[in-house]
N, C-alpha and C. Protein backbone atom coordinates (compact mmCIF):
# COMPACT_ATOMS: atom_id res chain seq x y z
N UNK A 1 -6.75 -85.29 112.07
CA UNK A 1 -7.77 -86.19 112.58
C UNK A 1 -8.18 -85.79 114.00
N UNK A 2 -7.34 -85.56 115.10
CA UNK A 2 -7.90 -84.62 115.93
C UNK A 2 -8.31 -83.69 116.43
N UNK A 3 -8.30 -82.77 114.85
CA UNK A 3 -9.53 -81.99 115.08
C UNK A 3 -11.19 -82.55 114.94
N UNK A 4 -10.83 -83.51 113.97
CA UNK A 4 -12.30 -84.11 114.02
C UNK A 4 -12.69 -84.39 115.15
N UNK A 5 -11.79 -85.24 115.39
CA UNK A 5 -12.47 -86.28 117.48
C UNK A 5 -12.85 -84.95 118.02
N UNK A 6 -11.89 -83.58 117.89
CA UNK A 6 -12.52 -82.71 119.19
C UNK A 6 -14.28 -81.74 118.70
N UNK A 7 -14.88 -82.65 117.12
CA UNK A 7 -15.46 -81.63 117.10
C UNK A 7 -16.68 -82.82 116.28
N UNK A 8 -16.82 -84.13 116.91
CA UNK A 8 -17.21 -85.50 116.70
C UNK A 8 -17.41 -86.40 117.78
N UNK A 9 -18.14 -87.07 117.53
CA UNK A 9 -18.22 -87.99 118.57
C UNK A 9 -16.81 -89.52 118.09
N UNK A 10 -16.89 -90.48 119.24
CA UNK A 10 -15.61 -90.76 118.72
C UNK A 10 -15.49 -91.86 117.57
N UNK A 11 -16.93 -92.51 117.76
CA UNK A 11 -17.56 -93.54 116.22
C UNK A 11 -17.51 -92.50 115.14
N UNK A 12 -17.51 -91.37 114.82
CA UNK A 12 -17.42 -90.95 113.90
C UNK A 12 -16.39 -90.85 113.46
N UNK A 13 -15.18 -90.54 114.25
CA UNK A 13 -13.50 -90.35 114.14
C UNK A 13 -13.19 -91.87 113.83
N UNK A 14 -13.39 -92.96 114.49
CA UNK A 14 -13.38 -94.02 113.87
C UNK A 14 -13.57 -94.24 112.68
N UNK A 15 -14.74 -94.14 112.32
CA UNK A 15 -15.03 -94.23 110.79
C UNK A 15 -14.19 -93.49 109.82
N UNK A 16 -14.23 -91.96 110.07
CA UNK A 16 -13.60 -91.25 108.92
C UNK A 16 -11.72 -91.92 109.50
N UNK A 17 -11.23 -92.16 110.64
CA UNK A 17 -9.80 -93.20 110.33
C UNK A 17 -10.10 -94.22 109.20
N UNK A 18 -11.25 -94.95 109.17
CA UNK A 18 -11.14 -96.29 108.25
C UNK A 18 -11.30 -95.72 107.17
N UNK A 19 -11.65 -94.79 106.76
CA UNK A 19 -12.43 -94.02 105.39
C UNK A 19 -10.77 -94.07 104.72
N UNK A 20 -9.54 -93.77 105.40
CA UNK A 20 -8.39 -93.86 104.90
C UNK A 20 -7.73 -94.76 103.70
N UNK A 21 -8.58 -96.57 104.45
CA UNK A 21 -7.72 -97.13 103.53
C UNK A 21 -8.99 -96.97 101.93
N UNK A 22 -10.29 -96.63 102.03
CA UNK A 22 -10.56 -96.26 100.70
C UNK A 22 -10.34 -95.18 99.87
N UNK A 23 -9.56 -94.18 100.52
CA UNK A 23 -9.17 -92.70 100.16
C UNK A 23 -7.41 -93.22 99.56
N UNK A 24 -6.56 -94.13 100.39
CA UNK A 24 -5.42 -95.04 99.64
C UNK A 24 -5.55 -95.35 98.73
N UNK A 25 -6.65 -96.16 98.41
CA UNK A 25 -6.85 -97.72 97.42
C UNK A 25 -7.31 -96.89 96.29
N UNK A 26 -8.31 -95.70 96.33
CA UNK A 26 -8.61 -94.42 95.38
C UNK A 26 -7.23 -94.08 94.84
N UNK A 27 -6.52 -93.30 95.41
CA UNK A 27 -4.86 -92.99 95.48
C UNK A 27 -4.42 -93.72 94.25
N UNK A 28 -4.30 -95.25 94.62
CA UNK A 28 -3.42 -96.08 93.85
C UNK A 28 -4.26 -96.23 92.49
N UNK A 29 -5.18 -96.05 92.50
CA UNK A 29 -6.22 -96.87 91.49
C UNK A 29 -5.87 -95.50 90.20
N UNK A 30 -6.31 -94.44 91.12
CA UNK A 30 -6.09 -93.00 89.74
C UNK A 30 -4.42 -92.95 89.54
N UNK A 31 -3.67 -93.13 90.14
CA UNK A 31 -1.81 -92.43 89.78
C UNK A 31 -1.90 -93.65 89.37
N UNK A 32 -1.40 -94.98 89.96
CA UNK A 32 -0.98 -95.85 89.49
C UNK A 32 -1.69 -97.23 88.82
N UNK A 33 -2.65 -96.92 88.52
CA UNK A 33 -3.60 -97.64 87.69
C UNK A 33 -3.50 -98.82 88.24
N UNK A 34 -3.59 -99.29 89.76
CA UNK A 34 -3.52 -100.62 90.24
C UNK A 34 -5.36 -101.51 90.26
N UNK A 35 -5.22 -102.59 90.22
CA UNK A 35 -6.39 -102.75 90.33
C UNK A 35 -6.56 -103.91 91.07
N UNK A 36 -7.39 -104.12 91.96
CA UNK A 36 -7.64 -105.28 93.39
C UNK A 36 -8.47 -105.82 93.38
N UNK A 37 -8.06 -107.27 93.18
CA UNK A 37 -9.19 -108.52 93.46
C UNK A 37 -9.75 -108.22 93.86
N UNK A 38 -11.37 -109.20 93.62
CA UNK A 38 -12.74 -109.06 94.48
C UNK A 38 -12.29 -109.11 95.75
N UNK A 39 -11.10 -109.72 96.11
CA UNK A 39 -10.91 -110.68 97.84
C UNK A 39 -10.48 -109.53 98.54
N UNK A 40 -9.68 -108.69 98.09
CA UNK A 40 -9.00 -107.59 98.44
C UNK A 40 -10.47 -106.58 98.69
N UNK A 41 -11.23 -106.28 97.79
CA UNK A 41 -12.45 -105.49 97.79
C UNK A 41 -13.29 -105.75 98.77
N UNK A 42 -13.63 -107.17 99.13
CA UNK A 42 -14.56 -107.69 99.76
C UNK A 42 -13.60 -107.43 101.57
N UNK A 43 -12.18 -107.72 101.36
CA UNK A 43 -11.91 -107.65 102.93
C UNK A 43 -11.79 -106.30 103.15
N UNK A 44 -11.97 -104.92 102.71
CA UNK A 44 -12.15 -103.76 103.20
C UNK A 44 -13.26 -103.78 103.17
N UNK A 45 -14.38 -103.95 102.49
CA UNK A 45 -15.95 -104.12 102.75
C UNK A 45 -16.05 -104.34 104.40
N UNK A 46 -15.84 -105.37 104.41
CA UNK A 46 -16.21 -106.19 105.68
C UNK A 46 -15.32 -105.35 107.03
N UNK A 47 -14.45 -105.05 106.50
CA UNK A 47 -14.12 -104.06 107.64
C UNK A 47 -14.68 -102.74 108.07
N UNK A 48 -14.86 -102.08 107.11
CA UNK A 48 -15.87 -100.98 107.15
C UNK A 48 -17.06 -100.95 107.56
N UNK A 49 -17.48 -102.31 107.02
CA UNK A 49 -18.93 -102.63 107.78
C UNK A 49 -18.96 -103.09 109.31
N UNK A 50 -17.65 -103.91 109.28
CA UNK A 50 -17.48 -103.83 110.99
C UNK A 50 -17.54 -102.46 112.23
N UNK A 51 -16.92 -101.93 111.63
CA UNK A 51 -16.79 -100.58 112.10
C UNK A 51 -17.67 -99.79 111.83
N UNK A 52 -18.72 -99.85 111.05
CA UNK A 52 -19.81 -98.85 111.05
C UNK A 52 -20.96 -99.48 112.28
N UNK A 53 -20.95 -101.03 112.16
CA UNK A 53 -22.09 -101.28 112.88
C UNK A 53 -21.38 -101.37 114.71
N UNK A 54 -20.34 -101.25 114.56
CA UNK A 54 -19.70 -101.04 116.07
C UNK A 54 -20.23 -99.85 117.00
N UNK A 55 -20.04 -98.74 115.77
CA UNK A 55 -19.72 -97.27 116.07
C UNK A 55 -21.10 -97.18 115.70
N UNK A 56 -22.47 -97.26 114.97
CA UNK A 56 -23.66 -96.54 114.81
C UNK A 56 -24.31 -96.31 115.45
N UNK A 57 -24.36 -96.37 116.74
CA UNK A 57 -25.19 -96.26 117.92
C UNK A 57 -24.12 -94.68 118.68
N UNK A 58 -22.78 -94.48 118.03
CA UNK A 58 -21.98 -93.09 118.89
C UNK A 58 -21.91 -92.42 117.87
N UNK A 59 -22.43 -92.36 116.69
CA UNK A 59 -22.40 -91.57 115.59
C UNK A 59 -22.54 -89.65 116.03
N UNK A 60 -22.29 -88.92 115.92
CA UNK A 60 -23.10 -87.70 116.06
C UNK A 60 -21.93 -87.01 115.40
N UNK A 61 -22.16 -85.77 114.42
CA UNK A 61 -21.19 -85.22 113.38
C UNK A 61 -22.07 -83.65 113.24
N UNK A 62 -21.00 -82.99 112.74
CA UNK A 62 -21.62 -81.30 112.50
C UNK A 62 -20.61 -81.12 111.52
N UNK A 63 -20.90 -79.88 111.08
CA UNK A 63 -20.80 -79.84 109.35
C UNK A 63 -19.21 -79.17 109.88
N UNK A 64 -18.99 -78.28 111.11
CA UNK A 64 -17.08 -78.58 111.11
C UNK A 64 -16.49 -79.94 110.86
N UNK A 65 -17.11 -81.14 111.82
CA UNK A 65 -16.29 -81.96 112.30
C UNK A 65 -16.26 -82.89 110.88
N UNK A 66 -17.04 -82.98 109.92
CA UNK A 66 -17.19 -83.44 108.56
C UNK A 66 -16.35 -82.65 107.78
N UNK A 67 -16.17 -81.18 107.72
CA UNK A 67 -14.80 -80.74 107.38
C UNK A 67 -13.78 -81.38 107.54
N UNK A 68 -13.52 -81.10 108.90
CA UNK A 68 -12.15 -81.88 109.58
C UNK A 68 -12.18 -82.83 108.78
N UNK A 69 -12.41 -83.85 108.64
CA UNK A 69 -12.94 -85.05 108.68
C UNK A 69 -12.27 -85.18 107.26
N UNK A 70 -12.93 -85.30 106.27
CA UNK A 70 -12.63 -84.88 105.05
C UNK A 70 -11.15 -84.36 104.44
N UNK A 71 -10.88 -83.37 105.22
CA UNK A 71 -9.42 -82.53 104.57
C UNK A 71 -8.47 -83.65 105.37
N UNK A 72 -8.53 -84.18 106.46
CA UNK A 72 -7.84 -84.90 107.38
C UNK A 72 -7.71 -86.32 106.92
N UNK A 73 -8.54 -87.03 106.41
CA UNK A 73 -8.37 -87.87 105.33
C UNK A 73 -7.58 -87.86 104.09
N UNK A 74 -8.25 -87.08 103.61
CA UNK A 74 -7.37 -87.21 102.32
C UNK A 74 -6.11 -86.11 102.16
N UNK A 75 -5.64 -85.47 103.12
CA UNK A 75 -4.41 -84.73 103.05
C UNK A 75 -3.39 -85.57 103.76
N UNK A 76 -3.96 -86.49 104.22
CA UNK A 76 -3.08 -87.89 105.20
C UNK A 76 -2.89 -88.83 104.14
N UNK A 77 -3.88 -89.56 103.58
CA UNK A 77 -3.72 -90.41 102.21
C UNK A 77 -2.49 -89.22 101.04
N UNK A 78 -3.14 -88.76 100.88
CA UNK A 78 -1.86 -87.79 99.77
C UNK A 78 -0.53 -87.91 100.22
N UNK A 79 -0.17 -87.70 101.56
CA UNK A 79 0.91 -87.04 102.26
C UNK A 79 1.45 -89.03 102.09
N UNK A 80 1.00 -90.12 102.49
CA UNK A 80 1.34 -91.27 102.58
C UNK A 80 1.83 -91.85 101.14
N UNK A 81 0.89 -90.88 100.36
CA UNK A 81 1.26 -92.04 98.86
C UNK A 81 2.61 -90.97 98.60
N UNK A 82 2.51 -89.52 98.37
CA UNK A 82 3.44 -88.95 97.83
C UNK A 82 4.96 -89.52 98.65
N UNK A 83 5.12 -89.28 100.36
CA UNK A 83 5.93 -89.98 100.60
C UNK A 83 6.49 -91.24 100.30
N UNK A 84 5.88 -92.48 100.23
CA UNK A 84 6.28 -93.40 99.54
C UNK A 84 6.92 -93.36 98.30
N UNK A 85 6.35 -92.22 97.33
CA UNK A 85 6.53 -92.17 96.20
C UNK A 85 8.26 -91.88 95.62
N UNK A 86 8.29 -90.91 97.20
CA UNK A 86 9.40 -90.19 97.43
C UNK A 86 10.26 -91.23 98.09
N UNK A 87 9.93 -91.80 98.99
CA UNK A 87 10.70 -93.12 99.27
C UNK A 87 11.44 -93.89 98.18
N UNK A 88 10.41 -93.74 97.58
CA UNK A 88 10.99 -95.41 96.40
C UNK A 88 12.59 -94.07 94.97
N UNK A 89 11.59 -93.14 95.30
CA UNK A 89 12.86 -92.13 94.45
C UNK A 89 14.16 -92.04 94.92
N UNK A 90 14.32 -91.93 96.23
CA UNK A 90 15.60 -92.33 96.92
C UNK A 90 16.13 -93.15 97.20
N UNK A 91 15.26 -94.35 97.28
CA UNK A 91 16.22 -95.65 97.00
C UNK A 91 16.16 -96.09 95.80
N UNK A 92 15.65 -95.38 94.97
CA UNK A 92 16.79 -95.86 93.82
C UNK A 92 18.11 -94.62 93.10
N UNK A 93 17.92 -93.64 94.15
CA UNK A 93 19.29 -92.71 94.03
C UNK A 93 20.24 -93.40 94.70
N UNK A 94 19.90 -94.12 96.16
CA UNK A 94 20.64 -94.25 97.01
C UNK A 94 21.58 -95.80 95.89
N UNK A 95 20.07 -96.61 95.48
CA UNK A 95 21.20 -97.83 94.80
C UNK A 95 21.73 -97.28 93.63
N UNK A 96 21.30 -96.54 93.02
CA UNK A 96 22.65 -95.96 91.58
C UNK A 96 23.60 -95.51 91.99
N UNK A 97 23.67 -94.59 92.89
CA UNK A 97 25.18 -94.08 93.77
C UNK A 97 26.04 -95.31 94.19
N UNK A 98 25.36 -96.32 94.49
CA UNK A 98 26.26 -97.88 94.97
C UNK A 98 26.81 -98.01 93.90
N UNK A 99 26.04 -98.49 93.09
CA UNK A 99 26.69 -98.79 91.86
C UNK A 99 27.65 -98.83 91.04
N UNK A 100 27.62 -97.11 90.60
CA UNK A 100 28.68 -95.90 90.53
C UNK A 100 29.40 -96.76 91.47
N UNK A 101 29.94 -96.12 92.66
CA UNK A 101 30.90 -96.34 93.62
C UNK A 101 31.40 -97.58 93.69
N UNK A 102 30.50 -98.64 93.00
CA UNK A 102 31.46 -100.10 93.50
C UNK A 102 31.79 -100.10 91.95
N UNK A 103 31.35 -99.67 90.99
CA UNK A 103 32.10 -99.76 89.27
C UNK A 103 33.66 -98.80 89.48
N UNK A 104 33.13 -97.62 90.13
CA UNK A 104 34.66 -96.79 90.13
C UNK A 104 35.71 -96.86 90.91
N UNK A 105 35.20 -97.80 92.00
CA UNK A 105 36.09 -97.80 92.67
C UNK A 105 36.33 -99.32 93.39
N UNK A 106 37.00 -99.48 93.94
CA UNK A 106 37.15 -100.93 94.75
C UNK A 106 36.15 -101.35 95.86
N UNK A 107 36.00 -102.94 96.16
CA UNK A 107 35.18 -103.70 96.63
C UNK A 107 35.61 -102.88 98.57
N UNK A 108 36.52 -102.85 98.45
CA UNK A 108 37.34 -102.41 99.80
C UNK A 108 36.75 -101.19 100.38
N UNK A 109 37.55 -99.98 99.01
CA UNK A 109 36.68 -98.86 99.45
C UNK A 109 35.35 -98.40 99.53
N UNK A 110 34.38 -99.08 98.88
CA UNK A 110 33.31 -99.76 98.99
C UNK A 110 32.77 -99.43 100.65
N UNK A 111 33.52 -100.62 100.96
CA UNK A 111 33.43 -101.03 102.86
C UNK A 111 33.81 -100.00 103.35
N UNK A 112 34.90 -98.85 103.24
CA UNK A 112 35.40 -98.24 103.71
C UNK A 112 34.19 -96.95 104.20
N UNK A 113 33.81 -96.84 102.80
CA UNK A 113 32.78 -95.42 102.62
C UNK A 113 31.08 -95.88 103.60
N UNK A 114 31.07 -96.91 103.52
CA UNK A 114 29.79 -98.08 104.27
C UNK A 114 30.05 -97.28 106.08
N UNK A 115 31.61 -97.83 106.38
CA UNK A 115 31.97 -97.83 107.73
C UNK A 115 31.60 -96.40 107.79
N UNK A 116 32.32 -95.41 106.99
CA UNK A 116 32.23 -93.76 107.36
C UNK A 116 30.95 -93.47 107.63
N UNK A 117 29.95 -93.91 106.89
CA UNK A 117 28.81 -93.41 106.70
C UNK A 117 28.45 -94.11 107.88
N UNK A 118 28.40 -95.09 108.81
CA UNK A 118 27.94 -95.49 110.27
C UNK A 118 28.57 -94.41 110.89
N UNK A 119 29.34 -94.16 111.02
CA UNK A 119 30.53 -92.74 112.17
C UNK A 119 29.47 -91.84 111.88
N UNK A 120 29.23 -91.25 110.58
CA UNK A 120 28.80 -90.15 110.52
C UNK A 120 27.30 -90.10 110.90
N UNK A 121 26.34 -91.06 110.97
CA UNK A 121 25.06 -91.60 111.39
C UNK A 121 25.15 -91.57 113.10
N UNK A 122 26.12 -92.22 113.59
CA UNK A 122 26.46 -92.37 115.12
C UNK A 122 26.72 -90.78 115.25
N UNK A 123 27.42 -90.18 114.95
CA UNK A 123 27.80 -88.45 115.55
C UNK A 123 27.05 -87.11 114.98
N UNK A 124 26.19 -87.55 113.82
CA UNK A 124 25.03 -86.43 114.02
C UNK A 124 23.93 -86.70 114.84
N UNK A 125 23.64 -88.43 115.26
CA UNK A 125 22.63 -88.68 116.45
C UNK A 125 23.07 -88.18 117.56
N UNK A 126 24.75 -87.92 118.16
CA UNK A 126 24.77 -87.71 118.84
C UNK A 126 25.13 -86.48 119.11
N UNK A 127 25.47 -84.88 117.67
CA UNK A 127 25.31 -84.01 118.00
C UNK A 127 24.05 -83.54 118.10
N UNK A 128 22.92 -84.19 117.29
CA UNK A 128 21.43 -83.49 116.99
C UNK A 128 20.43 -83.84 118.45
N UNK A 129 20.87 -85.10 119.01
CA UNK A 129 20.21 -85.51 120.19
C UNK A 129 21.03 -86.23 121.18
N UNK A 130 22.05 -85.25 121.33
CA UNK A 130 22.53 -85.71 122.54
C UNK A 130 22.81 -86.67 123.23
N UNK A 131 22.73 -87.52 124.68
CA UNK A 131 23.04 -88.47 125.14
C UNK A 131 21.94 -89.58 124.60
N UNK A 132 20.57 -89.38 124.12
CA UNK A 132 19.65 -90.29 123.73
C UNK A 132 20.12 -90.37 122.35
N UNK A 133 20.98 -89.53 121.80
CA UNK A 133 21.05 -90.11 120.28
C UNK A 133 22.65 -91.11 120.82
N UNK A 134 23.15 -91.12 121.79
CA UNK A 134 24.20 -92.08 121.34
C UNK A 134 24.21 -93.13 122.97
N UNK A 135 23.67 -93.57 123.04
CA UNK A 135 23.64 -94.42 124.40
C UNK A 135 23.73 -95.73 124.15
N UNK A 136 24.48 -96.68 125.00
CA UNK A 136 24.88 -98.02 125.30
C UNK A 136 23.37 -99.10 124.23
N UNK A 137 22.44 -98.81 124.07
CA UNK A 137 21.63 -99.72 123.54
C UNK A 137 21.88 -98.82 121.87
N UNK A 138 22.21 -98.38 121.54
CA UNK A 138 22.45 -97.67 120.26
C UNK A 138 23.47 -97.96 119.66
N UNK A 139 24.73 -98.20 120.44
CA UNK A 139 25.86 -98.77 119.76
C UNK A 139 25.84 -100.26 119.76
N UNK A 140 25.34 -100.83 120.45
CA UNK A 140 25.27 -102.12 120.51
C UNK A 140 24.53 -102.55 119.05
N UNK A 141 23.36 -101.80 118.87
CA UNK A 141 22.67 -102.48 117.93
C UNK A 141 24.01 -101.73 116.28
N UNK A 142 24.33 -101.05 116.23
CA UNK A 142 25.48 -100.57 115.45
C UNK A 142 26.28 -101.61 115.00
N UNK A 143 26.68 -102.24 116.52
CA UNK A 143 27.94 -103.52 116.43
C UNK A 143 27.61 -104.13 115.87
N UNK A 144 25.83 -104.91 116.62
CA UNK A 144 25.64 -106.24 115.69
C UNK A 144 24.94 -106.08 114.79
């Protein structure tokens, strides 16, 4: 997206940002066959239209910055849905592995493997980043 702004005026970078959540709502509509109330339809309307009549007076665009524009959109929407997608795949690895582990084994060790896995969260923050990965406001929030 900032190649667009550097090759756009900045109502235009505005706009193609909002162009996002209809390049999303596209997203969901083709993979996951979702489909959205008029109310839902009508309050991105109205936002878009907010933002066009904000920005139409700083409009000015060239056939790079409409490139940009374009690939920067929807390689951002892609990159958001696939992550999520990927999100939701790991938590449900992460809850079948619970599962497993509390069927095979005890409620205790359970807790036990919970606690390790904080140690081991606390000491790769603090081999991978140093004094900011392990400082006095970091363990605190740990404790409580």
């Amino acid at each position: 997206m900032n190649v667009s702004l550097m090759w756009n005026s900045e109502g235009f970078y505005q706009i193609a940002k909002l162009c996002m959540i209809p390049a999303s709502c596209l997203l969901e509509v083709v993979f996951d066959h979702v489909h959205y109330s008029r109310d839902t339809k009508l309050s991105i309307m109205v936002v878009l239209i907010g933002v066009a009549v904000c920005t139409v007076t700083d409009v000015s665009v060239n056939a790079k910055g409409l490139a940009a524009a374009v690939i920067a959109v929807w390689s951002t929407a892609l990159q958001q849905y696939f992550f999520l997608a990927l999100s939701c795949f790991t938590a449900i690895g992460v809850n079948l592995s619970q599962f497993i582990c509390i069927g095979r084994f005890s409620a205790v060790s359970f807790q036990v493997l919970g606690h390790m896995k904080t140690v081991l969260v606390l000491s790769l923050g603090f081999l991978f980043f140093g004094k900011e990965g392990l400082n006095f406001q970091v363990v605190l929030a740990y404790l409580g």
